[in-house]
PDB file of N, CA and C in Angstrom:
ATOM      1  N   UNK A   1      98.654 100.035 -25.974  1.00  0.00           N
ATOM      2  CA  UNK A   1      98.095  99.935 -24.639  1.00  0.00           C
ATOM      3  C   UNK A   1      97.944  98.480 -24.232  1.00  0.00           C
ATOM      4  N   UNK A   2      97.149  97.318 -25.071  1.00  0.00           N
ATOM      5  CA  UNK A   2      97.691  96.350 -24.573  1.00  0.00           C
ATOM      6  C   UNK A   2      98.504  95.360 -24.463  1.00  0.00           C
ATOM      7  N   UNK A   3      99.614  95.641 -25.173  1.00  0.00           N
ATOM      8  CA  UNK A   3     100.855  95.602 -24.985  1.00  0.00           C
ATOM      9  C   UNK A   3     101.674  95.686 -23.376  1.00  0.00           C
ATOM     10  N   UNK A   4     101.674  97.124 -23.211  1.00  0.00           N
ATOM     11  CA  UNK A   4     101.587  97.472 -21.697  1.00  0.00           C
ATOM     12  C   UNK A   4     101.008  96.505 -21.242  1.00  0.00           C
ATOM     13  N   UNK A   5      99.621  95.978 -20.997  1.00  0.00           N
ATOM     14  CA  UNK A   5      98.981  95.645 -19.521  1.00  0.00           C
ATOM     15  C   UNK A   5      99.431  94.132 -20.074  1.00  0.00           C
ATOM     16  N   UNK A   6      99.352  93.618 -21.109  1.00  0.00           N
ATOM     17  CA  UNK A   6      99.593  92.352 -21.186  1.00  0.00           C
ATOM     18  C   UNK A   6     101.419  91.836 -20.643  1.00  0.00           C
ATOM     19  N   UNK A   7     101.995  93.030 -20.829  1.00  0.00           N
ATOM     20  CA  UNK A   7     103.336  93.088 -20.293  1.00  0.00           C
ATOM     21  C   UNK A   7     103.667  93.031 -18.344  1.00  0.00           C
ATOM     22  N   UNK A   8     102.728  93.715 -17.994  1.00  0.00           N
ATOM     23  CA  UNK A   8     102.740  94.219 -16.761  1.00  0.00           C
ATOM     24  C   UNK A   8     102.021  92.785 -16.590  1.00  0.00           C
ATOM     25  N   UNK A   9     100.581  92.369 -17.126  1.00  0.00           N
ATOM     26  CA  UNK A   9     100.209  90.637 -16.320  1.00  0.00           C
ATOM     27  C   UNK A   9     101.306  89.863 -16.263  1.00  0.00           C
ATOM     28  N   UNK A  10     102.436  89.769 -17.774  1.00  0.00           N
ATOM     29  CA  UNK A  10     103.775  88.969 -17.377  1.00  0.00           C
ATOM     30  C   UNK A  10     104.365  88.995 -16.351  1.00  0.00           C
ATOM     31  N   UNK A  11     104.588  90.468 -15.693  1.00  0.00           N
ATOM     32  CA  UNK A  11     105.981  90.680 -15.025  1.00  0.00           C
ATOM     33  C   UNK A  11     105.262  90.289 -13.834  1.00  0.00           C
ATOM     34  N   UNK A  12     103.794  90.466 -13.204  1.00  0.00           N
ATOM     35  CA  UNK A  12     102.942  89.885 -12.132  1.00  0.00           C
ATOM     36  C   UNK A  12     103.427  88.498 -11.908  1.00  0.00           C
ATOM     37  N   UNK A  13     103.323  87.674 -13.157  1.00  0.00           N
ATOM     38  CA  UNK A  13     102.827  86.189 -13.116  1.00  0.00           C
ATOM     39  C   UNK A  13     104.146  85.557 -12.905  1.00  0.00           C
ATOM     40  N   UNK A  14     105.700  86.223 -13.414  1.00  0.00           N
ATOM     41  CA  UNK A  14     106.497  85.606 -13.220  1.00  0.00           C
ATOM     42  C   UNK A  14     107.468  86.261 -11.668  1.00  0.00           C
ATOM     43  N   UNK A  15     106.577  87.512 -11.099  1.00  0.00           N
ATOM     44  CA  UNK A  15     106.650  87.595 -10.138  1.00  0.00           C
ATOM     45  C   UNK A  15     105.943  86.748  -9.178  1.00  0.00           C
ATOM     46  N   UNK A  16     105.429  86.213  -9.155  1.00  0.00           N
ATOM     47  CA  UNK A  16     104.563  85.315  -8.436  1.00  0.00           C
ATOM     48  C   UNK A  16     105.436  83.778  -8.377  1.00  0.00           C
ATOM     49  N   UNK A  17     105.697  83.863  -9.569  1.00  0.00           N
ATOM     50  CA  UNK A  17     106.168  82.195 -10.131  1.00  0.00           C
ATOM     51  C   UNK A  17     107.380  82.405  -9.297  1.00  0.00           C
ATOM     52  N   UNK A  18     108.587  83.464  -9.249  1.00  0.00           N
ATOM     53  CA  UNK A  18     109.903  83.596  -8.479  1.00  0.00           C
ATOM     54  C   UNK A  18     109.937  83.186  -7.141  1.00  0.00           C
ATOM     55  N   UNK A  19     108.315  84.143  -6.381  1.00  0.00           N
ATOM     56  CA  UNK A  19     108.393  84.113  -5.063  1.00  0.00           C
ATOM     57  C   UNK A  19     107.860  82.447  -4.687  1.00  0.00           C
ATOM     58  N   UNK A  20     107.400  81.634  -5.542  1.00  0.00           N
ATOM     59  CA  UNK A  20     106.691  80.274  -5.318  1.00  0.00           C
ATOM     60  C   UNK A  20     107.961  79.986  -5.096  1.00  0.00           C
ATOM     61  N   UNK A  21     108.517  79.876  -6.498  1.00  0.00           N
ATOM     62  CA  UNK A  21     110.143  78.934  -6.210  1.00  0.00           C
ATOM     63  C   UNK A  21     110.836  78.829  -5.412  1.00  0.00           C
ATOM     64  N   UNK A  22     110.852  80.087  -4.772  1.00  0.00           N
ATOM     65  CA  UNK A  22     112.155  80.351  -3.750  1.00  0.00           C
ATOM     66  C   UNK A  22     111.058  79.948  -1.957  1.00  0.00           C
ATOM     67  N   UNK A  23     109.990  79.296  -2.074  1.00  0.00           N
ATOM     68  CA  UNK A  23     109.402  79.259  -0.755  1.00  0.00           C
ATOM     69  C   UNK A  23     110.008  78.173  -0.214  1.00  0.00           C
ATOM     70  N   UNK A  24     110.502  77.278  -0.838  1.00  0.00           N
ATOM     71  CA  UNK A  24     111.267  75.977   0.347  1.00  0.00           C
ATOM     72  C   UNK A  24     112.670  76.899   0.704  1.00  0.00           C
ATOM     73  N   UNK A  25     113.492  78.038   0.046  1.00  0.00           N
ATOM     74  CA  UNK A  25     114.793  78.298   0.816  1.00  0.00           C
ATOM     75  C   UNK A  25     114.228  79.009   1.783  1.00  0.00           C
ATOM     76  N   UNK A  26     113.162  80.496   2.022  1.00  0.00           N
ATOM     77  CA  UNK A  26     112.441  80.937   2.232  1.00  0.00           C
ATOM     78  C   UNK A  26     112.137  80.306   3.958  1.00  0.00           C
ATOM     79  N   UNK A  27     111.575  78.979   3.869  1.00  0.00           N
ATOM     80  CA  UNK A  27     111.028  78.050   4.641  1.00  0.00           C
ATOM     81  C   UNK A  27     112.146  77.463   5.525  1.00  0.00           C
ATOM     82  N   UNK A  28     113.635  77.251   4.623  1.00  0.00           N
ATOM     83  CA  UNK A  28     114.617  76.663   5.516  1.00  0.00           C
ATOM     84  C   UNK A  28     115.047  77.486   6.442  1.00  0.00           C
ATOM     85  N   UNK A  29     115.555  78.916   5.591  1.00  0.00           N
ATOM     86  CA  UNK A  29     116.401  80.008   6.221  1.00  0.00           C
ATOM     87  C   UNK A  29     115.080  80.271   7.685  1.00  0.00           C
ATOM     88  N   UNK A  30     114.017  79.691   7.483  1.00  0.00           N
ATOM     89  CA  UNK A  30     112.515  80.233   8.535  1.00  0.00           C
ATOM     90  C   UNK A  30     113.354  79.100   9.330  1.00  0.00           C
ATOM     91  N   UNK A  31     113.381  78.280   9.614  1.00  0.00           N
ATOM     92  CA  UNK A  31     113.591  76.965  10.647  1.00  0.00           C
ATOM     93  C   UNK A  31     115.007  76.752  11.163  1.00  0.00           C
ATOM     94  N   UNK A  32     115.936  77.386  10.514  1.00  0.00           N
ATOM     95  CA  UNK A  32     117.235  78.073  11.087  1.00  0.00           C
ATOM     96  C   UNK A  32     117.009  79.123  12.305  1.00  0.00           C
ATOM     97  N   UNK A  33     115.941  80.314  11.720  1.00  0.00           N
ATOM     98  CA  UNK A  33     116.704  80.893  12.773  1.00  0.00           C
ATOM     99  C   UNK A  33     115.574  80.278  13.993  1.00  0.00           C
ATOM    100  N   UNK A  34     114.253  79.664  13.719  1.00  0.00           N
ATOM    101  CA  UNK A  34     113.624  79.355  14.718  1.00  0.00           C
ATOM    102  C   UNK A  34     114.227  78.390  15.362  1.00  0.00           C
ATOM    103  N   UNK A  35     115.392  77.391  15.137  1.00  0.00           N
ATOM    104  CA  UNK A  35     116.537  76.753  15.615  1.00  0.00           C
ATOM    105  C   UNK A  35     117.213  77.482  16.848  1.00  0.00           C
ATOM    106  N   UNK A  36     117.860  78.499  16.172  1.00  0.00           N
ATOM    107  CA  UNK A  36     118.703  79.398  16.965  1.00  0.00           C
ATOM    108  C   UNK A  36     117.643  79.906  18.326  1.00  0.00           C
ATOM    109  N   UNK A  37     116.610  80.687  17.693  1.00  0.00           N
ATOM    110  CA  UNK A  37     115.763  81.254  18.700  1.00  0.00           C
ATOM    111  C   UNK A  37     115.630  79.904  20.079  1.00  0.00           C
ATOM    112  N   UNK A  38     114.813  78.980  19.893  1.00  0.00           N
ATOM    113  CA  UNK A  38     114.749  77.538  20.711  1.00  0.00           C
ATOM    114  C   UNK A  38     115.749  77.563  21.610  1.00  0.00           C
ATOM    115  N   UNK A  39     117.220  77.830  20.861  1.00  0.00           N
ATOM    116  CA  UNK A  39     118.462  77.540  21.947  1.00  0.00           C
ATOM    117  C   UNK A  39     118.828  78.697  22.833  1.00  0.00           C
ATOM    118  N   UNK A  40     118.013  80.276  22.536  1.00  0.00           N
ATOM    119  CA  UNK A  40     118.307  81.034  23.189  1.00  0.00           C
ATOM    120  C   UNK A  40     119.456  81.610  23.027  1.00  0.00           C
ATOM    121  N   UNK A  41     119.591  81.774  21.371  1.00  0.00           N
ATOM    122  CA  UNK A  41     121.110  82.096  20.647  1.00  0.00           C
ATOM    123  C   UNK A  41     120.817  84.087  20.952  1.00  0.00           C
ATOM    124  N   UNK A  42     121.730  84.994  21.081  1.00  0.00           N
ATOM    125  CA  UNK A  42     122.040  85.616  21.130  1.00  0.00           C
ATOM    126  C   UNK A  42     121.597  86.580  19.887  1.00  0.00           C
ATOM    127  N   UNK A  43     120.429  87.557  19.859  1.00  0.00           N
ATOM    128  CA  UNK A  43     120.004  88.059  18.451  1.00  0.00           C
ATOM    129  C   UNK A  43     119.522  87.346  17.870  1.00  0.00           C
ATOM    130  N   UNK A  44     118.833  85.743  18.141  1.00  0.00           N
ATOM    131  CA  UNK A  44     117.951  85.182  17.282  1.00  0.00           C
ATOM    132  C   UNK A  44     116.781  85.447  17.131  1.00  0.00           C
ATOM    133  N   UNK A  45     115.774  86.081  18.269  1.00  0.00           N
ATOM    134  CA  UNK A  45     114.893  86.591  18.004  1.00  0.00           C
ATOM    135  C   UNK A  45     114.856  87.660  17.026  1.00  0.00           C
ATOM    136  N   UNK A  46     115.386  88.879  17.306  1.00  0.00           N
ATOM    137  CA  UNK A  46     115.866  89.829  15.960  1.00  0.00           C
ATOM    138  C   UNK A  46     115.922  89.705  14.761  1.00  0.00           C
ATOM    139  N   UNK A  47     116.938  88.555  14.404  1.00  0.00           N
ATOM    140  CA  UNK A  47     117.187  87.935  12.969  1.00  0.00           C
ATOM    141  C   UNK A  47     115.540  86.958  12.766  1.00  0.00           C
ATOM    142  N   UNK A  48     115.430  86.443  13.141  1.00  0.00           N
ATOM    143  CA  UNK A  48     113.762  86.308  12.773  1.00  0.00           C
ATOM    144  C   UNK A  48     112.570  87.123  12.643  1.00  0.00           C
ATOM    145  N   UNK A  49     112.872  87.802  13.641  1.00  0.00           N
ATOM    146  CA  UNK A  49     111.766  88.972  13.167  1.00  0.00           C
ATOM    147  C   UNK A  49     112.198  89.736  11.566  1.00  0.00           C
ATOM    148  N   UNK A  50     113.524  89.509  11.365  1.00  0.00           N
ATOM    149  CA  UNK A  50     114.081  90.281  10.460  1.00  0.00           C
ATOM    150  C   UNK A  50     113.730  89.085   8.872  1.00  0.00           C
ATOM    151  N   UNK A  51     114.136  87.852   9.268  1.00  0.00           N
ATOM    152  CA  UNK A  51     113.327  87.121   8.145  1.00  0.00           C
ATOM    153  C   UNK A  51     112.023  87.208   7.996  1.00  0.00           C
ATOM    154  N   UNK A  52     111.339  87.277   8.649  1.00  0.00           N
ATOM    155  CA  UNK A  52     109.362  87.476   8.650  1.00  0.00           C
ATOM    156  C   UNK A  52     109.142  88.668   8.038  1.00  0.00           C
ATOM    157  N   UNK A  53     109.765  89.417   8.233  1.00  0.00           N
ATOM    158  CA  UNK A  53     109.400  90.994   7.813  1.00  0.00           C
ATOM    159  C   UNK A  53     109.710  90.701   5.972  1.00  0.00           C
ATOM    160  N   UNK A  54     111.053  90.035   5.760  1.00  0.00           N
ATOM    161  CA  UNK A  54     111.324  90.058   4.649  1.00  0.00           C
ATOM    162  C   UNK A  54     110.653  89.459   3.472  1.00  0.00           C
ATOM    163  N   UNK A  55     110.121  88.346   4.511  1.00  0.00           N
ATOM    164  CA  UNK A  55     108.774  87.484   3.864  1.00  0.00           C
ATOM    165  C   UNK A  55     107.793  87.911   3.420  1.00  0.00           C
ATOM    166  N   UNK A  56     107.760  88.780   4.461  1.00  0.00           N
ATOM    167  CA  UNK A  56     106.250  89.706   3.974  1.00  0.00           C
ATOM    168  C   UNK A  56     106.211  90.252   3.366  1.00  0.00           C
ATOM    169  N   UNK A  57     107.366  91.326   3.065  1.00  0.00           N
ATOM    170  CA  UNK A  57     107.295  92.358   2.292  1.00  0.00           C
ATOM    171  C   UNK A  57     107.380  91.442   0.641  1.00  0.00           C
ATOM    172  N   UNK A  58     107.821  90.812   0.808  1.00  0.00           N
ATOM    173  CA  UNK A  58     108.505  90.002  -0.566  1.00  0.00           C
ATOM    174  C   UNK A  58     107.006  89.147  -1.119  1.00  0.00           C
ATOM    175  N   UNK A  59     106.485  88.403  -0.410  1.00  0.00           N
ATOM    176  CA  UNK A  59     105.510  87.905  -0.463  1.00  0.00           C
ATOM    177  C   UNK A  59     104.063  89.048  -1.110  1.00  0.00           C
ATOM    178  N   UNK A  60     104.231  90.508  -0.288  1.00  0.00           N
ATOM    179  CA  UNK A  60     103.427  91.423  -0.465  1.00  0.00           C
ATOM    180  C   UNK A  60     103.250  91.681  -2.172  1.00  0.00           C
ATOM    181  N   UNK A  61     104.822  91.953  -2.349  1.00  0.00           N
ATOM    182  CA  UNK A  61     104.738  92.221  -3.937  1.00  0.00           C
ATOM    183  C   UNK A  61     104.235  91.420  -4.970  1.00  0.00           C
ATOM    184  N   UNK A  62     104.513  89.912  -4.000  1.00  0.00           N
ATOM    185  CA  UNK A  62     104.322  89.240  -5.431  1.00  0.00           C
ATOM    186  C   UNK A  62     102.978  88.372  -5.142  1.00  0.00           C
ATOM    187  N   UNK A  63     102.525  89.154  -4.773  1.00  0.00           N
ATOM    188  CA  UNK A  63     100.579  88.898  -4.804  1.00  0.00           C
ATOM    189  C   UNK A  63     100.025  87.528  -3.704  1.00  0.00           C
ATOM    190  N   UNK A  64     100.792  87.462  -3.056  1.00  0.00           N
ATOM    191  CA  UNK A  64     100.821  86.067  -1.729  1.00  0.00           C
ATOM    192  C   UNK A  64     100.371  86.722  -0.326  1.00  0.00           C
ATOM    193  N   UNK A  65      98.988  87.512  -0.317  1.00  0.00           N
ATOM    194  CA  UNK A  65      98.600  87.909   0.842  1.00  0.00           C
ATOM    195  C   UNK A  65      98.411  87.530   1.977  1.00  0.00           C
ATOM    196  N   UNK A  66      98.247  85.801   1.643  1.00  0.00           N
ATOM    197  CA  UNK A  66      97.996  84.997   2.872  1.00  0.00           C
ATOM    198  C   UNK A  66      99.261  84.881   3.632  1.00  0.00           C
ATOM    199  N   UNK A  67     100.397  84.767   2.693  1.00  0.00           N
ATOM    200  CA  UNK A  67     101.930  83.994   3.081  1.00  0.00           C
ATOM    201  C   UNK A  67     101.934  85.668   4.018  1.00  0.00           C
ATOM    202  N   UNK A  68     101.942  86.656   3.287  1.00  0.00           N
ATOM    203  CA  UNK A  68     102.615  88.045   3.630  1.00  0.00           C
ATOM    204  C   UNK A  68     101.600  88.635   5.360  1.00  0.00           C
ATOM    205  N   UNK A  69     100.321  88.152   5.499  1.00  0.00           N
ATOM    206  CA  UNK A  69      99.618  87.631   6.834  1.00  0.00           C
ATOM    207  C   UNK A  69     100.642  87.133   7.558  1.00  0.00           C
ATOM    208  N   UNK A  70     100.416  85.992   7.307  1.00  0.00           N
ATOM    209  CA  UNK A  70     100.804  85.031   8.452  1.00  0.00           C
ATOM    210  C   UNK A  70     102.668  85.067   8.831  1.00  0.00           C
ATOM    211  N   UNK A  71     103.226  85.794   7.981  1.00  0.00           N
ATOM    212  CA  UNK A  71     104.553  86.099   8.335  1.00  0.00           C
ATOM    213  C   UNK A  71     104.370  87.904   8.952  1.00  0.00           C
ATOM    214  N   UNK A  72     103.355  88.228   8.885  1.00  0.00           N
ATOM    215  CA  UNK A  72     103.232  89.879   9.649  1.00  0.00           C
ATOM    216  C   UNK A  72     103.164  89.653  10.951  1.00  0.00           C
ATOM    217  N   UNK A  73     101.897  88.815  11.316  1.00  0.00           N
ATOM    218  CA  UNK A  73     101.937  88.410  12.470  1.00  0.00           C
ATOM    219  C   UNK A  73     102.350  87.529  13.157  1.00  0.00           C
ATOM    220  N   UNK A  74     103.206  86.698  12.633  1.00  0.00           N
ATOM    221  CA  UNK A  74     104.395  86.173  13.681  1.00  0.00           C
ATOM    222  C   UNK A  74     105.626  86.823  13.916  1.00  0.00           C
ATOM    223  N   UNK A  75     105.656  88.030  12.766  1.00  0.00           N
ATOM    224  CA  UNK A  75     107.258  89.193  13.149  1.00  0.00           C
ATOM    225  C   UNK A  75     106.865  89.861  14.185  1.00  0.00           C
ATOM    226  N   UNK A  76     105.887  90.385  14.076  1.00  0.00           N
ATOM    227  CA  UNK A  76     104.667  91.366  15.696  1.00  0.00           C
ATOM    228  C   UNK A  76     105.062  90.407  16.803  1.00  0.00           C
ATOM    229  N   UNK A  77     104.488  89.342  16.899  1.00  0.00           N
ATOM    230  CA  UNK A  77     104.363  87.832  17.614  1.00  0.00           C
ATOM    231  C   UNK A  77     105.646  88.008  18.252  1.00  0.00           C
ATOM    232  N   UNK A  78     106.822  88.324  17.232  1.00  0.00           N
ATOM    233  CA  UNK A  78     108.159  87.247  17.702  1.00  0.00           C
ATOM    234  C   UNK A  78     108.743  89.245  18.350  1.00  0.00           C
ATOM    235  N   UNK A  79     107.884  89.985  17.878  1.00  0.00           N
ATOM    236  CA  UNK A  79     108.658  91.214  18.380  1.00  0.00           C
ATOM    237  C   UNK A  79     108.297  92.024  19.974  1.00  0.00           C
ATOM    238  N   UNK A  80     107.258  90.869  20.186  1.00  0.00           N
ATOM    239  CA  UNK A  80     106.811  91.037  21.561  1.00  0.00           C
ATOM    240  C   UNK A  80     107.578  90.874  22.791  1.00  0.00           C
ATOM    241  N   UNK A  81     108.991  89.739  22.139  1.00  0.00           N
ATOM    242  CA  UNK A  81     109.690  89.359  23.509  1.00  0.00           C
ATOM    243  C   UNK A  81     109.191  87.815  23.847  1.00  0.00           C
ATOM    244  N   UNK A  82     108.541  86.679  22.933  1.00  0.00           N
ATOM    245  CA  UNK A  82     108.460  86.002  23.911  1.00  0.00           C
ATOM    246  C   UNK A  82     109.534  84.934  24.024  1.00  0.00           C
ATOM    247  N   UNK A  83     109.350  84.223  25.157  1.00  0.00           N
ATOM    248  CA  UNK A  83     110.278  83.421  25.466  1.00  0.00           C
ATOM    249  C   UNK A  83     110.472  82.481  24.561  1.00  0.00           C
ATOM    250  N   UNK A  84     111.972  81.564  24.649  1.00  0.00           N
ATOM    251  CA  UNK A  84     112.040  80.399  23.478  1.00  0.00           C
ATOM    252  C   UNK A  84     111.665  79.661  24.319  1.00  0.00           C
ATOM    253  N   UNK A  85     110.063  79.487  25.090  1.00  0.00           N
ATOM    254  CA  UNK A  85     110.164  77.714  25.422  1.00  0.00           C
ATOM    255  C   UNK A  85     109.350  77.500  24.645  1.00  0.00           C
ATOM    256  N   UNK A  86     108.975  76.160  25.215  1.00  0.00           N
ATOM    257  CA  UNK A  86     107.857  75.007  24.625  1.00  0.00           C
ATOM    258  C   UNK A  86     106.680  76.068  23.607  1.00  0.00           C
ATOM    259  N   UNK A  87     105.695  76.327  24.102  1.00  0.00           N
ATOM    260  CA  UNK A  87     104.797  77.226  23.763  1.00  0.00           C
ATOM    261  C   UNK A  87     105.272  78.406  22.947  1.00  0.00           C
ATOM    262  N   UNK A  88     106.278  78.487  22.942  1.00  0.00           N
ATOM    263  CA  UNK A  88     106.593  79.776  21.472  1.00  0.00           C
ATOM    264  C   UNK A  88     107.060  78.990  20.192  1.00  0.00           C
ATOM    265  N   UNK A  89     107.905  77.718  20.668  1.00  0.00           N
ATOM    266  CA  UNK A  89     108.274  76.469  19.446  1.00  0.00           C
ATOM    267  C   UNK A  89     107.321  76.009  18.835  1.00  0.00           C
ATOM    268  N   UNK A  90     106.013  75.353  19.654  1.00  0.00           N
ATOM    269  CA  UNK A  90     104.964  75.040  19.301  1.00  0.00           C
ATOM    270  C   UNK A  90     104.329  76.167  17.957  1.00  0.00           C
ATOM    271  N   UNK A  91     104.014  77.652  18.677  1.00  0.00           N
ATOM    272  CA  UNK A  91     103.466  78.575  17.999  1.00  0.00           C
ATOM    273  C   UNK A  91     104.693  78.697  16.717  1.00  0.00           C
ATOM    274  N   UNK A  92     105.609  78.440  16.526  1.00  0.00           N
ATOM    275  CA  UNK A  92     106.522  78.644  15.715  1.00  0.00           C
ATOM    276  C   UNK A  92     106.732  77.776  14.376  1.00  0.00           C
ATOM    277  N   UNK A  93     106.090  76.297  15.042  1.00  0.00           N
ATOM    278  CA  UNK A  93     105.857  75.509  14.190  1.00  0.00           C
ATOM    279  C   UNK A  93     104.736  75.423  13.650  1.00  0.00           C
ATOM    280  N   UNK A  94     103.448  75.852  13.974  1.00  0.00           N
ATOM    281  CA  UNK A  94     102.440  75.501  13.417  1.00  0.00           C
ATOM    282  C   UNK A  94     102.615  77.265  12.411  1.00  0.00           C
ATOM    283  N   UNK A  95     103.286  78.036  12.824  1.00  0.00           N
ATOM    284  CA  UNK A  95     103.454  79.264  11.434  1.00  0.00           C
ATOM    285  C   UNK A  95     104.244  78.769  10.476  1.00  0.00           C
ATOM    286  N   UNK A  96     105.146  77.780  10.327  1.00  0.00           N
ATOM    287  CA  UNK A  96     105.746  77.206   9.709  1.00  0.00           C
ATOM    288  C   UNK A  96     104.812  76.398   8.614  1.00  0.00           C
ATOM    289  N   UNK A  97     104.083  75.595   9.536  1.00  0.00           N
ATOM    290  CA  UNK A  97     102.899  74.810   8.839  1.00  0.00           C
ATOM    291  C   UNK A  97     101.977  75.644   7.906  1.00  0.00           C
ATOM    292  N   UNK A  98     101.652  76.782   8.212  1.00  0.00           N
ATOM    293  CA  UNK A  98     100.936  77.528   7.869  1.00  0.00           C
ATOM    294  C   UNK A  98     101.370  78.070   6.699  1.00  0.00           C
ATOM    295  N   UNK A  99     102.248  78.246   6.959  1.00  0.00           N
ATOM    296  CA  UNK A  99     103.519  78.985   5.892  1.00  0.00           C
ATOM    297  C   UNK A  99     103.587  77.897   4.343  1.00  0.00           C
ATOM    298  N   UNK A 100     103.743  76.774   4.648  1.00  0.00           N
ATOM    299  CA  UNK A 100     103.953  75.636   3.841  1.00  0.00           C
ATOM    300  C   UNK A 100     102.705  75.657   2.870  1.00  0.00           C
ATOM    301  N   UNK A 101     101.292  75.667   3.722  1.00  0.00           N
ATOM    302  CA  UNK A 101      99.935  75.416   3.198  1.00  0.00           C
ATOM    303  C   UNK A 101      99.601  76.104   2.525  1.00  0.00           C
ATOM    304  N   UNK A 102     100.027  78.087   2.186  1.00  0.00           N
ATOM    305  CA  UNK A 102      99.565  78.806   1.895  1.00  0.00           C
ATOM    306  C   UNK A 102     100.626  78.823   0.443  1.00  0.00           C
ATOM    307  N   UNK A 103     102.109  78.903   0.762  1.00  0.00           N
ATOM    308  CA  UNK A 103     102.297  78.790  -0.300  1.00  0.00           C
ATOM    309  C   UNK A 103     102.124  77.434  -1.404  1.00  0.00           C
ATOM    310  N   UNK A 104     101.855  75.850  -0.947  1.00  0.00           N
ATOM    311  CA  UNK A 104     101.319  75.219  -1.700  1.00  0.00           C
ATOM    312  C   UNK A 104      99.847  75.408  -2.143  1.00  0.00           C
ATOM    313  N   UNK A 105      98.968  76.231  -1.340  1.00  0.00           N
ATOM    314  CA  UNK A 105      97.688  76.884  -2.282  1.00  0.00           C
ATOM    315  C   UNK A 105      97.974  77.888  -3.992  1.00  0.00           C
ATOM    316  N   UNK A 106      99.140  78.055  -3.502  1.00  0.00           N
ATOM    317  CA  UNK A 106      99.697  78.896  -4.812  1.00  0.00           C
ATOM    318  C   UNK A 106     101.057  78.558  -5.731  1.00  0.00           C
ATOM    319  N   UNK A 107     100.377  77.428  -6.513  1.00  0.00           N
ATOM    320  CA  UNK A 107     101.245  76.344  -7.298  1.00  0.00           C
ATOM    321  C   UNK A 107     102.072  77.483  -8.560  1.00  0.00           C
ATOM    322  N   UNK A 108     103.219  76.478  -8.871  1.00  0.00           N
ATOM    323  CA  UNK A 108     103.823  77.403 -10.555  1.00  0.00           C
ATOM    324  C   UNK A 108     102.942  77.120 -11.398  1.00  0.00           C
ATOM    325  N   UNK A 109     101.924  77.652 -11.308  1.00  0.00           N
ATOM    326  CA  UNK A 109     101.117  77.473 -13.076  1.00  0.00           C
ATOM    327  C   UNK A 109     100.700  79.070 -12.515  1.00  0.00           C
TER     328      UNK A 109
END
């Protein structure tokens, strides 16, 4: 038996450790499509809502509630329709920021 749970804390901890690692590609592939969205690219809103969602869910598993937050409600946010000006870039960047802070609250150790 603790075997099991000491097995299952592994597969947690290096689930956790995967989703840390991968938060700067995570973060780029985030500022791509908020790129695209800005220029009023064709399905960029979509494909972002479609990265946020993925964030979350991914984030969900691997115990990052804050990251898996703040990417819920900017996929809602971005699934509302709003426009790419000023004021949605703005809001886009400071989830970005947000995004950055939460996963550096949750270092590889």
């Amino acid at each position: 038996m603790m075997n099991a749970t000491a097995n299952q804390a592994n597969l947690r901890r290096q689930s956790h450790l995967d989703c840390v690692a991968k938060a700067p590609e995570h973060l780029a592939e985030l500022r791509r499509a908020i790129a695209s969205f800005g220029r009023d690219a064709a399905g960029a809103a979509g494909s972002l809502k479609e990265l946020l969602l993925g964030l979350a869910a991914s984030a969900g598993s691997c115990g990052l509630a804050e990251v898996k937050a703040i990417a819920r409600e900017a996929a809602v946010w971005i699934g509302s329709g709003p426009a790419p000006d000023e004021p949605a870039m703005t809001r886009l960047e400071r989830m970005i920021t947000a995004l950055e802070a939460a996963f550096a609250r949750r270092p590889l150790s």
